[in-house]
N, C-alpha and C. Protein backbone atom coordinates (compact mmCIF):
# COMPACT_ATOMS: atom_id res chain seq x y z
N UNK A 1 12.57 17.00 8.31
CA UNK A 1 11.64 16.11 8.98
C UNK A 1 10.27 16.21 8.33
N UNK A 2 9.94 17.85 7.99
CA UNK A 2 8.46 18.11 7.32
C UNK A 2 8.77 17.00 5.54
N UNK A 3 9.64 16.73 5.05
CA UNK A 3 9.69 16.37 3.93
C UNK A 3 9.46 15.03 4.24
N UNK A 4 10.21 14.23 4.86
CA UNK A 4 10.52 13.12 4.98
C UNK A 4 8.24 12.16 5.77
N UNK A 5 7.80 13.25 6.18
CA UNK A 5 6.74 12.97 6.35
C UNK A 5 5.95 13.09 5.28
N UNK A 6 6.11 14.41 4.51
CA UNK A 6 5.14 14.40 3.53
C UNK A 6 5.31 12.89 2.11
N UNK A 7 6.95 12.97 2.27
CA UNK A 7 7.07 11.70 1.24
C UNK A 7 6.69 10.49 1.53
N UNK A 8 6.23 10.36 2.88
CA UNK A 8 6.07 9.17 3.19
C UNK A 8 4.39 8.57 3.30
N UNK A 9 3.87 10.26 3.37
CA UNK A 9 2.62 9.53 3.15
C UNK A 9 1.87 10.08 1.78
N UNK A 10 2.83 10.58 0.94
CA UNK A 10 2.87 10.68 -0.63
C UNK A 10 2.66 9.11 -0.66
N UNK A 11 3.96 8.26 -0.43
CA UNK A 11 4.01 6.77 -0.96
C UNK A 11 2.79 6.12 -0.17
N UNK A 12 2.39 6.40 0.66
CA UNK A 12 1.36 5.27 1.02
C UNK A 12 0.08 5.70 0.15
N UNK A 13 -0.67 7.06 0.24
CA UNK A 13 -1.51 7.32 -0.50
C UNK A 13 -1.69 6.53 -1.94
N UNK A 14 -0.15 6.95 -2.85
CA UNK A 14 -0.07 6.63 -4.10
C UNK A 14 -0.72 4.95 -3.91
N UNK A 15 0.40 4.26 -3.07
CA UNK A 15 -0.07 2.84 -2.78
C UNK A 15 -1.23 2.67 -2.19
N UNK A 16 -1.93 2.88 -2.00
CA UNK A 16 -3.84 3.11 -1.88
C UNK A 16 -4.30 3.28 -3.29
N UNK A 17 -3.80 4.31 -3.63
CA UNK A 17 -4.93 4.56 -4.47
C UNK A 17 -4.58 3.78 -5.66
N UNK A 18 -3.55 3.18 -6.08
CA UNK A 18 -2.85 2.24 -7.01
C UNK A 18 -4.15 1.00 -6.57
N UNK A 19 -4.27 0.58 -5.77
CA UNK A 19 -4.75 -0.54 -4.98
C UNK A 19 -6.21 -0.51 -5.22
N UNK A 20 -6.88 0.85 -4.81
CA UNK A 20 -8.07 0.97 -5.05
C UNK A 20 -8.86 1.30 -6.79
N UNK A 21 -7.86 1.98 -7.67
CA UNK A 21 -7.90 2.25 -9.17
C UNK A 21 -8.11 0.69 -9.58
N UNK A 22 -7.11 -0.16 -9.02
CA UNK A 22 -6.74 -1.81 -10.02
C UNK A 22 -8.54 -2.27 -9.51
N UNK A 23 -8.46 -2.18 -8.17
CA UNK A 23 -9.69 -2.61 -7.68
C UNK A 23 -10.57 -2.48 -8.45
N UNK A 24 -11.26 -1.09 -8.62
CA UNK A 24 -11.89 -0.63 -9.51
C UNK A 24 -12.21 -0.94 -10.88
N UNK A 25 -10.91 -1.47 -11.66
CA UNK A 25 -10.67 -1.78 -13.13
C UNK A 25 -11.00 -3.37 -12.83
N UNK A 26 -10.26 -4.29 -12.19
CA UNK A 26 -11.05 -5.61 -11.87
C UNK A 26 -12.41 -5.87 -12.19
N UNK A 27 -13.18 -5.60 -11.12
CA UNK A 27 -14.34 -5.17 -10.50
C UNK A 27 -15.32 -4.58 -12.44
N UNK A 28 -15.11 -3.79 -12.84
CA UNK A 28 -15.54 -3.48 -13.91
C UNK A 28 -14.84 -4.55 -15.43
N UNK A 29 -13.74 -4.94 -15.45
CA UNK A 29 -13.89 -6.05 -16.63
C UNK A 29 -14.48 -7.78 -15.76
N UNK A 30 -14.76 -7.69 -14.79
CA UNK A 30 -15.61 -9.17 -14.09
C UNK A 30 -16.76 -8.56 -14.96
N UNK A 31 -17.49 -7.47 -14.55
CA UNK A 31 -18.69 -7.73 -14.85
C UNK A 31 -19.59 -7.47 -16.16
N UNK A 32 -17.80 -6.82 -16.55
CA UNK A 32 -17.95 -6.95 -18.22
C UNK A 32 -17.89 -8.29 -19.10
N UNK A 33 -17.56 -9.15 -18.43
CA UNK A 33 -17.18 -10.55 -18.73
C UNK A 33 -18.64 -11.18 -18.23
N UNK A 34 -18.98 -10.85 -17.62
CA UNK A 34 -19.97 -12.12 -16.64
C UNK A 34 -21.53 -11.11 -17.65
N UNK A 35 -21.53 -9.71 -17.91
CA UNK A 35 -22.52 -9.52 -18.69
C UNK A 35 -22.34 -9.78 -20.15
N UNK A 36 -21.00 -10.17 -20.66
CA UNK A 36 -21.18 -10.92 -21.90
C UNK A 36 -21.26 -12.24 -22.38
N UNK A 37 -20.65 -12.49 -20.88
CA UNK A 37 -21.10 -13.94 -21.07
C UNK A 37 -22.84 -14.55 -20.43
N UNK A 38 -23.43 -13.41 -20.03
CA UNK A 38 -24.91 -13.84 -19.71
C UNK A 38 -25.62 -13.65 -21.16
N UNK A 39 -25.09 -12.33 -21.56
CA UNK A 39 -25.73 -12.15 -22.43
C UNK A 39 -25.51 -13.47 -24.08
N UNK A 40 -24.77 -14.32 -24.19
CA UNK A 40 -24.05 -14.82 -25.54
C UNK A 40 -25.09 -16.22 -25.43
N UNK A 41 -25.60 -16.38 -23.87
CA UNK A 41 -26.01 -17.92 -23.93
C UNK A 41 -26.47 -18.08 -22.79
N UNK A 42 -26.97 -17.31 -21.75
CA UNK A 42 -27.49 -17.48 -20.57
C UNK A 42 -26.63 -17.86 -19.41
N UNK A 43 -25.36 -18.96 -19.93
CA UNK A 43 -24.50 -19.10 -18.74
C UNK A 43 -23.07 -19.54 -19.04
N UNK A 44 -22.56 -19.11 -17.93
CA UNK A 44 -21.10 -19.33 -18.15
C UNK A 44 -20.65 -20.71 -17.83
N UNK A 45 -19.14 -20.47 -19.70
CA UNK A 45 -18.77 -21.50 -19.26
C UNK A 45 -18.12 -21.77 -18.70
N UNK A 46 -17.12 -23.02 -18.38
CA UNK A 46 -16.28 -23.56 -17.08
C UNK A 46 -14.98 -22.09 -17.34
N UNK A 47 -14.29 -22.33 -18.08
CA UNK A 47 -13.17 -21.12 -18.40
C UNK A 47 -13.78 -19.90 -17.64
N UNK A 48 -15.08 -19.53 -18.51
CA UNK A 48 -15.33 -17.73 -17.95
C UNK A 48 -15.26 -18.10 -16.50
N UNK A 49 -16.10 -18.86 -16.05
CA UNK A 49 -16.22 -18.90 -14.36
C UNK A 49 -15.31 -19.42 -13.24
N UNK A 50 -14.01 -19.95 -14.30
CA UNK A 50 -12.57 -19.92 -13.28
C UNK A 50 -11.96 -18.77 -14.01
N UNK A 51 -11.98 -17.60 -14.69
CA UNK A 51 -11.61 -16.49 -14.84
C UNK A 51 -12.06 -15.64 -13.92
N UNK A 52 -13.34 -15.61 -14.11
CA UNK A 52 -14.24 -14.78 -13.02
C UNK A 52 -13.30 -14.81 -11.36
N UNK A 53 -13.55 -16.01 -11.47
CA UNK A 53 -13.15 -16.43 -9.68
C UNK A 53 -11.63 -16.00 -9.89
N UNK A 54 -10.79 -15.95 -10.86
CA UNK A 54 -9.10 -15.34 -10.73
C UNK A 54 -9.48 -13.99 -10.62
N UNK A 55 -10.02 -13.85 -11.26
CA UNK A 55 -10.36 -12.13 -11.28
C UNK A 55 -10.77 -11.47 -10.04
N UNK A 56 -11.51 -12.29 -9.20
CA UNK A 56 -12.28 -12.04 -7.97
C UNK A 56 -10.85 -12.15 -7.36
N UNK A 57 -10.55 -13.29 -7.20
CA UNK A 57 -9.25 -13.49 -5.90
C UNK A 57 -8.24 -12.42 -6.44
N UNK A 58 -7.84 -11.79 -7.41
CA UNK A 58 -6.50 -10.83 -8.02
C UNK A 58 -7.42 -9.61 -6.89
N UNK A 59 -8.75 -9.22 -7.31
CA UNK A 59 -9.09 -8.19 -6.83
C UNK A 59 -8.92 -8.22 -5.05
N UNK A 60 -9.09 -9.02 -4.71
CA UNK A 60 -9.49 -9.34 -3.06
C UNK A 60 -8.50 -9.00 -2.76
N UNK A 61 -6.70 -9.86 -3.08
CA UNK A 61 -5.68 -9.45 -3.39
C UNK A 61 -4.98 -8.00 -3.04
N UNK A 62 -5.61 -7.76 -4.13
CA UNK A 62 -5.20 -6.28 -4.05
C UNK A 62 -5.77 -5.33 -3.35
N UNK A 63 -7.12 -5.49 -2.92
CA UNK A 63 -7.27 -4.77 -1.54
C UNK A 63 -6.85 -5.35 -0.30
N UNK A 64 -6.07 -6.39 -0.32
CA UNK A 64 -5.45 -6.49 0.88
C UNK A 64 -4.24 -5.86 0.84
N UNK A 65 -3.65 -5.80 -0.26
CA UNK A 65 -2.34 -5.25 -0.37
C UNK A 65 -2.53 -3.43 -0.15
N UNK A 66 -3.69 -2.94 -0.52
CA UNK A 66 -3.76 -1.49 0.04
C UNK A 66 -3.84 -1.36 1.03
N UNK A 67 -5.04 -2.16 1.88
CA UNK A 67 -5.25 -1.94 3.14
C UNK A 67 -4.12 -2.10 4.20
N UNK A 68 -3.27 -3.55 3.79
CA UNK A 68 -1.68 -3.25 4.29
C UNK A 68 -0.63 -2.32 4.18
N UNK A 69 -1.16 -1.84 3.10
CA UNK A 69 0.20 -0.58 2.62
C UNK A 69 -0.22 0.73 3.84
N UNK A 70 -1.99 0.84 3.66
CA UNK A 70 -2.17 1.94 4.08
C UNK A 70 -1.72 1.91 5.94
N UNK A 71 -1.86 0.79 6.01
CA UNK A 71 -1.70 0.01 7.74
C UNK A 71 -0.10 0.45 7.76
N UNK A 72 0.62 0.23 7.30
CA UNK A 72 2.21 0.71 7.20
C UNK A 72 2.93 2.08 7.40
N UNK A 73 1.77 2.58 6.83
CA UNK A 73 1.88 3.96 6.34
C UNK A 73 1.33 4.91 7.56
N UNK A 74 0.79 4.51 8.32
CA UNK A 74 0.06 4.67 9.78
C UNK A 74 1.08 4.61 10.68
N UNK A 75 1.10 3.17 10.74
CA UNK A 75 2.44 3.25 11.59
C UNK A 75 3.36 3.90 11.78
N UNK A 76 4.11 4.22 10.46
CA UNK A 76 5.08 4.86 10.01
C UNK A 76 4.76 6.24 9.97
N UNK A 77 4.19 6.69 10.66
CA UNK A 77 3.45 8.08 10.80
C UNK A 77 3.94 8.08 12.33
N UNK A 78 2.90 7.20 12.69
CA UNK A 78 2.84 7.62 14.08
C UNK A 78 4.66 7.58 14.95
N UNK A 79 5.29 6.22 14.34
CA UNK A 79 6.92 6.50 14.38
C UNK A 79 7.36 7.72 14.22
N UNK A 80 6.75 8.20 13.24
CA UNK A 80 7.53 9.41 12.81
C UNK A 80 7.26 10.37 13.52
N UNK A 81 6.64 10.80 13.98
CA UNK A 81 5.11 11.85 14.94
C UNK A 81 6.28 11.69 16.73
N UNK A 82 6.46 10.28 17.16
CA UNK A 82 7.15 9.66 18.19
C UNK A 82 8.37 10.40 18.64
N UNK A 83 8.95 9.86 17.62
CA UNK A 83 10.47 10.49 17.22
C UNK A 83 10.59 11.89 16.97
N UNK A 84 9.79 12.66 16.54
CA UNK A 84 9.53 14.01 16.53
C UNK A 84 9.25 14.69 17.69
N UNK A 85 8.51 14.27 18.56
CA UNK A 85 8.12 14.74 19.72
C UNK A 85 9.51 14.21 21.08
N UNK A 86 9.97 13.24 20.90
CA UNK A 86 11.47 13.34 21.92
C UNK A 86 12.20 13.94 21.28
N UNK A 87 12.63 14.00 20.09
CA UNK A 87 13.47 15.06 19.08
C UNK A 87 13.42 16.64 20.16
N UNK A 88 11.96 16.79 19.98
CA UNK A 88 11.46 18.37 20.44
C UNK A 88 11.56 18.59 21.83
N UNK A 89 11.15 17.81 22.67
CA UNK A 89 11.59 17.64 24.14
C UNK A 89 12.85 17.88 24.66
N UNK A 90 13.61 17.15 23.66
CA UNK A 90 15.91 17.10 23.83
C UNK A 90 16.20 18.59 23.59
N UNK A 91 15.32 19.32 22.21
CA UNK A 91 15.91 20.43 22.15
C UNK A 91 15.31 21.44 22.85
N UNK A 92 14.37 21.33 23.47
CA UNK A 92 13.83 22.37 24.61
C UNK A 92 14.76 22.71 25.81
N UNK A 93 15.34 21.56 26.41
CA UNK A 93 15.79 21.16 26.91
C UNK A 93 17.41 22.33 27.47
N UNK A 94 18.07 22.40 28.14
CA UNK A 94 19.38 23.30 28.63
C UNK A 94 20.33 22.78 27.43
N UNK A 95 20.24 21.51 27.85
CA UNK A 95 21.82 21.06 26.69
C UNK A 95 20.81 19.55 26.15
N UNK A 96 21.28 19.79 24.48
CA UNK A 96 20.57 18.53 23.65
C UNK A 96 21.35 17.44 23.97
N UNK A 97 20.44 16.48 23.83
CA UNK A 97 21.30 15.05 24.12
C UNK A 97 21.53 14.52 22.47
N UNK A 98 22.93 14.80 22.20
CA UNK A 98 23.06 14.42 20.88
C UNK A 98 23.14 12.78 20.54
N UNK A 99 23.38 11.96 21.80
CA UNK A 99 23.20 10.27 21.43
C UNK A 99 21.98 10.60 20.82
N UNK A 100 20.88 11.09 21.90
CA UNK A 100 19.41 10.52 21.24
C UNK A 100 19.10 11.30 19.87
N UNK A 101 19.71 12.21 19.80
CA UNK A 101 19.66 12.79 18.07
C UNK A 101 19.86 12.16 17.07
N UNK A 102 21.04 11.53 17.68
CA UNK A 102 21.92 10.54 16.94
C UNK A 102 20.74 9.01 16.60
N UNK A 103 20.91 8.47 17.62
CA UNK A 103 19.74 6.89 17.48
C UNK A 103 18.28 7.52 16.88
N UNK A 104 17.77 8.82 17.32
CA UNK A 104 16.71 8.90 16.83
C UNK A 104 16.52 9.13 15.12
N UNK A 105 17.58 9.63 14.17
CA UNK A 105 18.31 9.87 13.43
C UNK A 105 18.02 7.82 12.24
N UNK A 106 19.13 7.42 13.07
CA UNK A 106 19.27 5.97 12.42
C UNK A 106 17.76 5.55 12.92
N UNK A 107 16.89 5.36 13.58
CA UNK A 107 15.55 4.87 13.68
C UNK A 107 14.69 5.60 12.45
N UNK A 108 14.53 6.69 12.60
CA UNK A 108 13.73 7.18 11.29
C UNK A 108 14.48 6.94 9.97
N UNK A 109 15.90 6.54 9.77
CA UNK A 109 16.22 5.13 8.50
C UNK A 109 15.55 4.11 8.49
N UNK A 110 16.05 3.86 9.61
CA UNK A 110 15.36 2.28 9.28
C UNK A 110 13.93 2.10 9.12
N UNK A 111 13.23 3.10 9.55
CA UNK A 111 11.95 2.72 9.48
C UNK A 111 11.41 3.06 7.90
N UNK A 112 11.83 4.10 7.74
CA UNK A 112 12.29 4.64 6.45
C UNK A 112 12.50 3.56 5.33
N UNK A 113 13.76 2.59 5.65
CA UNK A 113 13.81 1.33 4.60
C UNK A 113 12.91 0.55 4.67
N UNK A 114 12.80 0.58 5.68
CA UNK A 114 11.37 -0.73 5.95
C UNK A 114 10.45 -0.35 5.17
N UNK A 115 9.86 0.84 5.30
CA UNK A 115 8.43 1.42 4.51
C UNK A 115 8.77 1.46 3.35
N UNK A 116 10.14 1.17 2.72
CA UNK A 116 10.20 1.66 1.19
C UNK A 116 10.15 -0.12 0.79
N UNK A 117 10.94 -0.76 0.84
CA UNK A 117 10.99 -2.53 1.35
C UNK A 117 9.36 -2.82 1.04
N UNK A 118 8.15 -2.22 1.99
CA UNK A 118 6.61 -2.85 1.97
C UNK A 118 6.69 -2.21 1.01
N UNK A 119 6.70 -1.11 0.24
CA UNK A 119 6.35 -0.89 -0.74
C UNK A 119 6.33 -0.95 -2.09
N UNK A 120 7.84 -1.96 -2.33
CA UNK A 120 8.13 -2.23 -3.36
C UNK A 120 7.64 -3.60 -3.48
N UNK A 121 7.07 -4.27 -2.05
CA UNK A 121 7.02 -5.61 -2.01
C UNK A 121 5.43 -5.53 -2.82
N UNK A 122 4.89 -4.49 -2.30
CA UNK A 122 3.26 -4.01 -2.36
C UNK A 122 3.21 -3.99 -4.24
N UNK A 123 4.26 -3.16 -4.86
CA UNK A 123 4.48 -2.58 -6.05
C UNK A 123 4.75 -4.24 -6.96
N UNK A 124 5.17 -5.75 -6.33
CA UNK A 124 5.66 -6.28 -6.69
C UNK A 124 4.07 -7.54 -6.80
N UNK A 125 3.45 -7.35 -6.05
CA UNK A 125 2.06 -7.82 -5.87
C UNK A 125 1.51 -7.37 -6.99
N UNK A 126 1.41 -6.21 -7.02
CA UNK A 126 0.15 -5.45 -7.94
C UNK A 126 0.56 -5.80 -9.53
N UNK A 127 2.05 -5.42 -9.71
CA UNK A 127 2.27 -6.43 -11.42
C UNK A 127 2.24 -7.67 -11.17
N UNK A 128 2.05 -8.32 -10.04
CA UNK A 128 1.64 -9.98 -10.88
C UNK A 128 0.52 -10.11 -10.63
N UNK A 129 -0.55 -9.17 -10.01
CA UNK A 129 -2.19 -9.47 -10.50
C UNK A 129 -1.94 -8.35 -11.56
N UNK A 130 -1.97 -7.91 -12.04
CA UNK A 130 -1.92 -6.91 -13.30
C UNK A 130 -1.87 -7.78 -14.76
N UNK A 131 -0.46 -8.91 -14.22
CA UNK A 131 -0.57 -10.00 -15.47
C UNK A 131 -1.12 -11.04 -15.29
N UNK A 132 -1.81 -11.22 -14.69
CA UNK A 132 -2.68 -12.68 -14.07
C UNK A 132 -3.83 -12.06 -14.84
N UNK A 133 -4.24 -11.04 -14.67
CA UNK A 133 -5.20 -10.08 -14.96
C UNK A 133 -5.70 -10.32 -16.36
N UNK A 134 -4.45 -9.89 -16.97
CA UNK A 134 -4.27 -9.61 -18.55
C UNK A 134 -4.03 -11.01 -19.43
């Protein structure tokens, strides 16, 4: 159970900070672009300044896609945290209730697929601003 938590908010972190690094790299070739293009002629032309604005929306993008990952990853905590604590209750308990071992068991799957599912969906976002990017 201690693993299955730590991996899970291994993957959301990674997916943050994936989110916030691209951010970062965006954010620094815009204004590497927008200071070479101030600097070549005073102003940009039509191209640089619908680049600019792709560049802006890829970035915006992608902090939505962290801030969702990290929103997932919360959840999927607190599920997990949920299920842990009736887990611990059943076995305190005279005699365990093995149904709820059992359903509680297939719930932390599924939630499990689900969080891996946002994350590949998240992973599937970030390479197509990556090549929008490039």
């Amino acid at each position: 159970m201690e693993n299955e938590i730590t991996l899970n908010m291994s993957l959301g972190y990674t997916a943050f900070l994936l989110g916030a690094v691209t951010t970062f790299v965006l954010r620094r070739i815009m204004a590497l672009r927008a200071a070479k293009a101030a600097s070549s002629d005073g102003a940009t032309s039509p191209q640089d300044g619908a680049a600019i604005a792709r560049a802006q929306t890829a970035a915006s993008e992608l902090r939505d896609v962290a801030h969702n990952m990290a929103c997932d990853v919360n959840a999927h905590r607190l599920l997990v945290e949920n299920v842990s604590s009736r887990l611990g209750a059943s076995l305190t308990a005279d005699t365990p209730d093995e149904q709820l071992i059992l359903d509680s068991t297939v719930e932390l799957l599924d939630a499990n697929f689900e969080l891996q599912c946002r994350l590949t969906a998240a992973e599937e976002k970030i390479d197509v601003q990556a090549k929008e990017i490039s």
